[in-house]
Structures are given as C-alpha cells and as structure tokens.
N, C-alpha and C. Protein backbone atom coordinates (compact mmCIF):
# COMPACT_ATOMS: atom_id res chain seq x y z
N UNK A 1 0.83 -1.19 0.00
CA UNK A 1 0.00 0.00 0.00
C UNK A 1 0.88 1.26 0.00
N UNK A 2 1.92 0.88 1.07
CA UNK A 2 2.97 2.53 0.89
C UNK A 2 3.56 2.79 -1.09
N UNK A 3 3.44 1.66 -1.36
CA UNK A 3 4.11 2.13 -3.33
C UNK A 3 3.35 2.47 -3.85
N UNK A 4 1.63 1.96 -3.74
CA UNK A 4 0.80 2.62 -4.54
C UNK A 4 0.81 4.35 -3.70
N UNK A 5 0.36 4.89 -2.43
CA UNK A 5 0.66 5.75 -1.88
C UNK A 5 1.83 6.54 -2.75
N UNK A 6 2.81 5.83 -2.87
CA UNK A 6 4.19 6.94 -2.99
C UNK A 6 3.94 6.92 -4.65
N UNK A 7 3.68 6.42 -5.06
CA UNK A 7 2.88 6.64 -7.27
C UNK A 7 1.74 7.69 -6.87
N UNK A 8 1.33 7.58 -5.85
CA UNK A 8 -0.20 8.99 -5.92
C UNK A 8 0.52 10.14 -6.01
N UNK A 9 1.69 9.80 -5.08
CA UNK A 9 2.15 11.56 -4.36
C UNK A 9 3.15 11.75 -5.54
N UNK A 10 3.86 10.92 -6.05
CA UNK A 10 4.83 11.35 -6.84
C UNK A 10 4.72 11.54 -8.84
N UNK A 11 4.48 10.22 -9.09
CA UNK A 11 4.48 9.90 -10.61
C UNK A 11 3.27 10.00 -10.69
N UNK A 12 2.21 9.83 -10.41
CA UNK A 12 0.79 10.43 -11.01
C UNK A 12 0.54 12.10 -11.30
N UNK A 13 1.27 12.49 -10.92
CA UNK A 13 1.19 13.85 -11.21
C UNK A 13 2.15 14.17 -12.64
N UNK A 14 2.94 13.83 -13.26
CA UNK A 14 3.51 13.42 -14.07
C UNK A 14 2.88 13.04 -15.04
N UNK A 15 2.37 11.68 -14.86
CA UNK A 15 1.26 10.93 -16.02
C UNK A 15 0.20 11.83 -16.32
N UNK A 16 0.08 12.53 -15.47
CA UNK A 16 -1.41 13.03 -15.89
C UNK A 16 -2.92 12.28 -15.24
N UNK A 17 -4.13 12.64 -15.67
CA UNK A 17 -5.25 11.92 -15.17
C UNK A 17 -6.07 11.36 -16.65
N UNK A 18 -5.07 10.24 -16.50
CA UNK A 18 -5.33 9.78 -17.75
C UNK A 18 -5.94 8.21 -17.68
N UNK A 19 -6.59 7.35 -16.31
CA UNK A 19 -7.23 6.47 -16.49
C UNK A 19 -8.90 6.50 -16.79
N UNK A 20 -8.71 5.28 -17.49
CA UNK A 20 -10.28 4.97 -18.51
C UNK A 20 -11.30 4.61 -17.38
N UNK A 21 -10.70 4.26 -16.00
CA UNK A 21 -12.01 3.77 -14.77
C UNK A 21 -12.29 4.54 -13.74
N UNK A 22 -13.41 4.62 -13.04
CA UNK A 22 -13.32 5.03 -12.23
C UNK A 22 -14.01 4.10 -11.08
N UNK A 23 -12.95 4.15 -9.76
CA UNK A 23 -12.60 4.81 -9.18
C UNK A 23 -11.13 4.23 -9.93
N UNK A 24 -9.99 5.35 -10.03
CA UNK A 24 -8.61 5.30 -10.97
C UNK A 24 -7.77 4.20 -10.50
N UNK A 25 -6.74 3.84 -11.02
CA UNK A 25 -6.39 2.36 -10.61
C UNK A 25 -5.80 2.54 -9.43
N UNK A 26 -5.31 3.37 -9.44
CA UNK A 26 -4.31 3.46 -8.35
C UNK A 26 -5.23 3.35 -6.02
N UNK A 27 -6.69 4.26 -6.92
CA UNK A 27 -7.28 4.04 -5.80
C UNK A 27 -8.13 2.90 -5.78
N UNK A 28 -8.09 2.19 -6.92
CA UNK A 28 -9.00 0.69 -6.77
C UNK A 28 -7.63 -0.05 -6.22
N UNK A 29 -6.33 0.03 -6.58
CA UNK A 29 -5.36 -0.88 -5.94
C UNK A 29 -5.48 -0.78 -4.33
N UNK A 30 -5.66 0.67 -4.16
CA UNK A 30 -5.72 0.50 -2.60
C UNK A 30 -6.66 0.68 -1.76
N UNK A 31 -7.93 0.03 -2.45
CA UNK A 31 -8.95 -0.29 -1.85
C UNK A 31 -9.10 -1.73 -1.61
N UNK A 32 -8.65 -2.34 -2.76
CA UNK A 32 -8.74 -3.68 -3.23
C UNK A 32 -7.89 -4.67 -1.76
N UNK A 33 -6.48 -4.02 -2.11
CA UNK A 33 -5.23 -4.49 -0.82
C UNK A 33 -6.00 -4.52 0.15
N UNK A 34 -6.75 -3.45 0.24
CA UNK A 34 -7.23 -2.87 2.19
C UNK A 34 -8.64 -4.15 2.28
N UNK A 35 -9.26 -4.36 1.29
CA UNK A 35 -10.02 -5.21 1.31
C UNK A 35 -10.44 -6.50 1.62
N UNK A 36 -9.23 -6.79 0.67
CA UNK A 36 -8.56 -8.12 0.40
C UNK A 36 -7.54 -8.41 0.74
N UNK A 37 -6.52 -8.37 1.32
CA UNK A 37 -5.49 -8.46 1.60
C UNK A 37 -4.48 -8.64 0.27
N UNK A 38 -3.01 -8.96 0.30
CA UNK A 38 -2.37 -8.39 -0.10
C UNK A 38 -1.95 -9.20 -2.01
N UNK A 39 -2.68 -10.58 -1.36
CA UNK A 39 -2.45 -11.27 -2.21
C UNK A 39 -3.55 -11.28 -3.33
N UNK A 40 -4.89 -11.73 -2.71
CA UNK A 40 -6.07 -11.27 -3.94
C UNK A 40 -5.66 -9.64 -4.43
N UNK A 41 -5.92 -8.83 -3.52
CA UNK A 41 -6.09 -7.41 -3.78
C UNK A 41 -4.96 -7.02 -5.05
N UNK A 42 -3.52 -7.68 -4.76
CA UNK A 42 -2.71 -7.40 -5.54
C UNK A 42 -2.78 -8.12 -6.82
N UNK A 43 -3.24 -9.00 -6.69
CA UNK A 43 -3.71 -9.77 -7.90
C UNK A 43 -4.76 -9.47 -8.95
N UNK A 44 -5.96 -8.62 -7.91
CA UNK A 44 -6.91 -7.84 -8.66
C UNK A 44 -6.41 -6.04 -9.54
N UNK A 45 -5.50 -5.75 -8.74
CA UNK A 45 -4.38 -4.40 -9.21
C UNK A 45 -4.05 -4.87 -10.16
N UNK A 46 -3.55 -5.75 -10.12
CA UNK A 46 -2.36 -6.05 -11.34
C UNK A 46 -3.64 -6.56 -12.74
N UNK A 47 -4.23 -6.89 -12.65
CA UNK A 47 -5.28 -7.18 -13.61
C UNK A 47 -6.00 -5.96 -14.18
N UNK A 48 -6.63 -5.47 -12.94
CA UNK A 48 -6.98 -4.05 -12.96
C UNK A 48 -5.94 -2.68 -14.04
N UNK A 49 -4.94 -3.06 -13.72
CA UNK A 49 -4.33 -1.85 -14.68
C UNK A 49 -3.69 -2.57 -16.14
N UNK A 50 -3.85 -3.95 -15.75
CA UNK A 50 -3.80 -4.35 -17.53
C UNK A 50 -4.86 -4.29 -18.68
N UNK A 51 -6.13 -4.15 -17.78
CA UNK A 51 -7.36 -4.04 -18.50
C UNK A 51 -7.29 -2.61 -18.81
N UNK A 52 -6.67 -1.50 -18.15
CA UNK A 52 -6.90 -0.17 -18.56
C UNK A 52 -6.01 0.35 -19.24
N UNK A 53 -5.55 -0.23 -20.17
CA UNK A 53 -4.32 0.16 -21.59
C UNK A 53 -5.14 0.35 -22.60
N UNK A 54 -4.66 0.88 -23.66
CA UNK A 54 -5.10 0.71 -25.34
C UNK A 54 -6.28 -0.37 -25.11
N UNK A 55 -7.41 -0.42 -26.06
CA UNK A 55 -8.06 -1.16 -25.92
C UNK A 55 -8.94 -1.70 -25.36
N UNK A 56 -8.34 -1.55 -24.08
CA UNK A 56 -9.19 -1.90 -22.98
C UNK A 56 -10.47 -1.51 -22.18
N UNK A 57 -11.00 -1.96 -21.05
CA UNK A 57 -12.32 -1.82 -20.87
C UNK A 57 -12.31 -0.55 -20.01
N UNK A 58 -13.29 0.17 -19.75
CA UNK A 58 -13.27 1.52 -19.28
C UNK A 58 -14.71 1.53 -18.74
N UNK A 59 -15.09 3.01 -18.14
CA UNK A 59 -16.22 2.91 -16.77
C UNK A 59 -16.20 2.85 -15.38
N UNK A 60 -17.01 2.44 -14.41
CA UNK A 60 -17.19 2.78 -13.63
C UNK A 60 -17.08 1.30 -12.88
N UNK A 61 -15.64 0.72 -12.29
CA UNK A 61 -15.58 -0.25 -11.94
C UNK A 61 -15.30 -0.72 -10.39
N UNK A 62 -15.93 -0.52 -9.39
CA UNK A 62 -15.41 -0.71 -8.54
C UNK A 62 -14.58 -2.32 -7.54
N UNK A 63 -14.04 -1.98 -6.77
CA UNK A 63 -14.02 -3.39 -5.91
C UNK A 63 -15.03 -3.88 -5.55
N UNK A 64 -14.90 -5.15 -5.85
CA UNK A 64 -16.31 -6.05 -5.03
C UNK A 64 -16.23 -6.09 -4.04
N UNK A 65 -17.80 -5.98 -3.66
CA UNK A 65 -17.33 -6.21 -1.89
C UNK A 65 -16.74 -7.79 -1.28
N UNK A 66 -16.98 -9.01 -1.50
CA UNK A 66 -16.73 -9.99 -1.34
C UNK A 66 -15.89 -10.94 -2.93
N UNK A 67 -15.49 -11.94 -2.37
CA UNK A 67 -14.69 -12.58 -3.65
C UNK A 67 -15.78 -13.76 -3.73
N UNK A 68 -15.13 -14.25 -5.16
CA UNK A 68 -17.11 -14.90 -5.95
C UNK A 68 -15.82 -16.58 -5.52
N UNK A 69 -16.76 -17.80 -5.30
CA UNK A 69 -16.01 -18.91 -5.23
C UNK A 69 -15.38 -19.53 -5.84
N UNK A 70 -15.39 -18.69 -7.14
CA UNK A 70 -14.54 -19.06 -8.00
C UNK A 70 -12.66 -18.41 -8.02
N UNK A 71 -12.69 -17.05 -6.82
CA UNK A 71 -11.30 -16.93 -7.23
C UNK A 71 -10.82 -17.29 -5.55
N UNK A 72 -9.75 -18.19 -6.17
CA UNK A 72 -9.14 -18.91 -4.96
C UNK A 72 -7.67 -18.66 -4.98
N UNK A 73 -6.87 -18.49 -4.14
CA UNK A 73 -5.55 -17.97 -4.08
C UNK A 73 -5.01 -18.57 -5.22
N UNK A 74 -5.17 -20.05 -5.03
CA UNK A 74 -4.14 -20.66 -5.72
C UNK A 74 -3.92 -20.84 -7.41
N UNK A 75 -5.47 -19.63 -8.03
CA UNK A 75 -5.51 -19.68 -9.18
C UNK A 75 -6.26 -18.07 -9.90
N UNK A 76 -4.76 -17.51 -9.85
CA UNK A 76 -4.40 -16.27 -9.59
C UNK A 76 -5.17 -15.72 -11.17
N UNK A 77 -5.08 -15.84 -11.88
CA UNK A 77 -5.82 -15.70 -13.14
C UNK A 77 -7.51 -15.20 -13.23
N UNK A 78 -7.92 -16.47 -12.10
CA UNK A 78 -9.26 -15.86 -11.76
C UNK A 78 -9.61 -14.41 -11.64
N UNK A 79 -8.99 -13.58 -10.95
CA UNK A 79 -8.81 -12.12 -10.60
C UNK A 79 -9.26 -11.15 -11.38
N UNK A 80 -8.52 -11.78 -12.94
CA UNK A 80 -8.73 -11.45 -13.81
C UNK A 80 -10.57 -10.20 -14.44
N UNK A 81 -11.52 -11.21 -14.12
CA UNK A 81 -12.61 -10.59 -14.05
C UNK A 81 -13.23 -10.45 -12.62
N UNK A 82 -12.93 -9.27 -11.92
CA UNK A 82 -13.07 -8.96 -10.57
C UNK A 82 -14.61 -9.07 -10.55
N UNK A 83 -15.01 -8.04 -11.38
CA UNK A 83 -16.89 -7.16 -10.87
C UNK A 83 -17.18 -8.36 -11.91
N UNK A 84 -18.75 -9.10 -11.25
CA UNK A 84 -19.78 -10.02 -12.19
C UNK A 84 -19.92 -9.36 -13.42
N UNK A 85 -20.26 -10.73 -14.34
CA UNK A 85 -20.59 -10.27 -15.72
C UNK A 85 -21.92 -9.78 -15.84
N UNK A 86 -21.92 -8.68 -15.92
CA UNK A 86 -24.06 -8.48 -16.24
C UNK A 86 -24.62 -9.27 -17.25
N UNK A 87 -25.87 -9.63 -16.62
CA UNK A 87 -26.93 -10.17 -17.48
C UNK A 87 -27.45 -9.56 -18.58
C-alpha cells in the first residue's frame, strides 16, 4: 500500500489523469489491498491496470465487496474478471 501511496504523491502527477475507470487504478489498488489483503487485492491491481491500456475496458468499476467462489488464491488468473458479468 505505501508504493501505490508513494505513485499517488509522486508519478501520477507526471502521467497526468489519464485512467479509462473510475474509481482510478491506483485508488481501486488501494482499496482492493485494504479489502482483500495483499495477495487477492494485488492480484486484482495487477489485472486491474492491464485491463486499462489501449483497448481496454473503461467505466465505472469498482471493488467487489466480497470474492465470488470461483477466485481462490491458488488460481491467480481468476482475478482477472473482478466485478460479475451483467446479465
């Protein structure tokens, strides 16, 4: 949590405010950590800001409040699609 912290205060100001989600990755990373602890949460970050490149999906995405039974530590990929698929 202190690196995402020290990217708010330092290099985001730099980049600019240039993410496609909201709430921005940097504060979904450290909601996610605080949530989830260090291992989902970081697992959901790291997914989280690969989805928000070129291409990628954009909107209004927040952390889930709970994890679905499908993502289990040991199959880190799951993460991948954090928020349910809508119907």
């Amino acid at each position: 949590m202190a690196f995402i912290r020290a990217y708010q205060l330092t290099l985001s100001s730099f980049i600019g405010n240039s993410c496609r989600h909201l709430p921005t990755c940097s504060e979904y990373g450290f909601e996610a950590i605080a949530r989830h602890g260090l291992w989902a949460g970081g697992w959901m970050t790291f997914f989280r800001v690969a989805r928000c490149g070129p291409g990628g999906t954009h909107g209004f995405d927040p952390v889930p409040e709970t994890l679905t039974s499908r993502q289990i530590w040991y199959r880190p990929w799951r993460y991948w699609q954090s928020r349910p698929k809508e119907a």
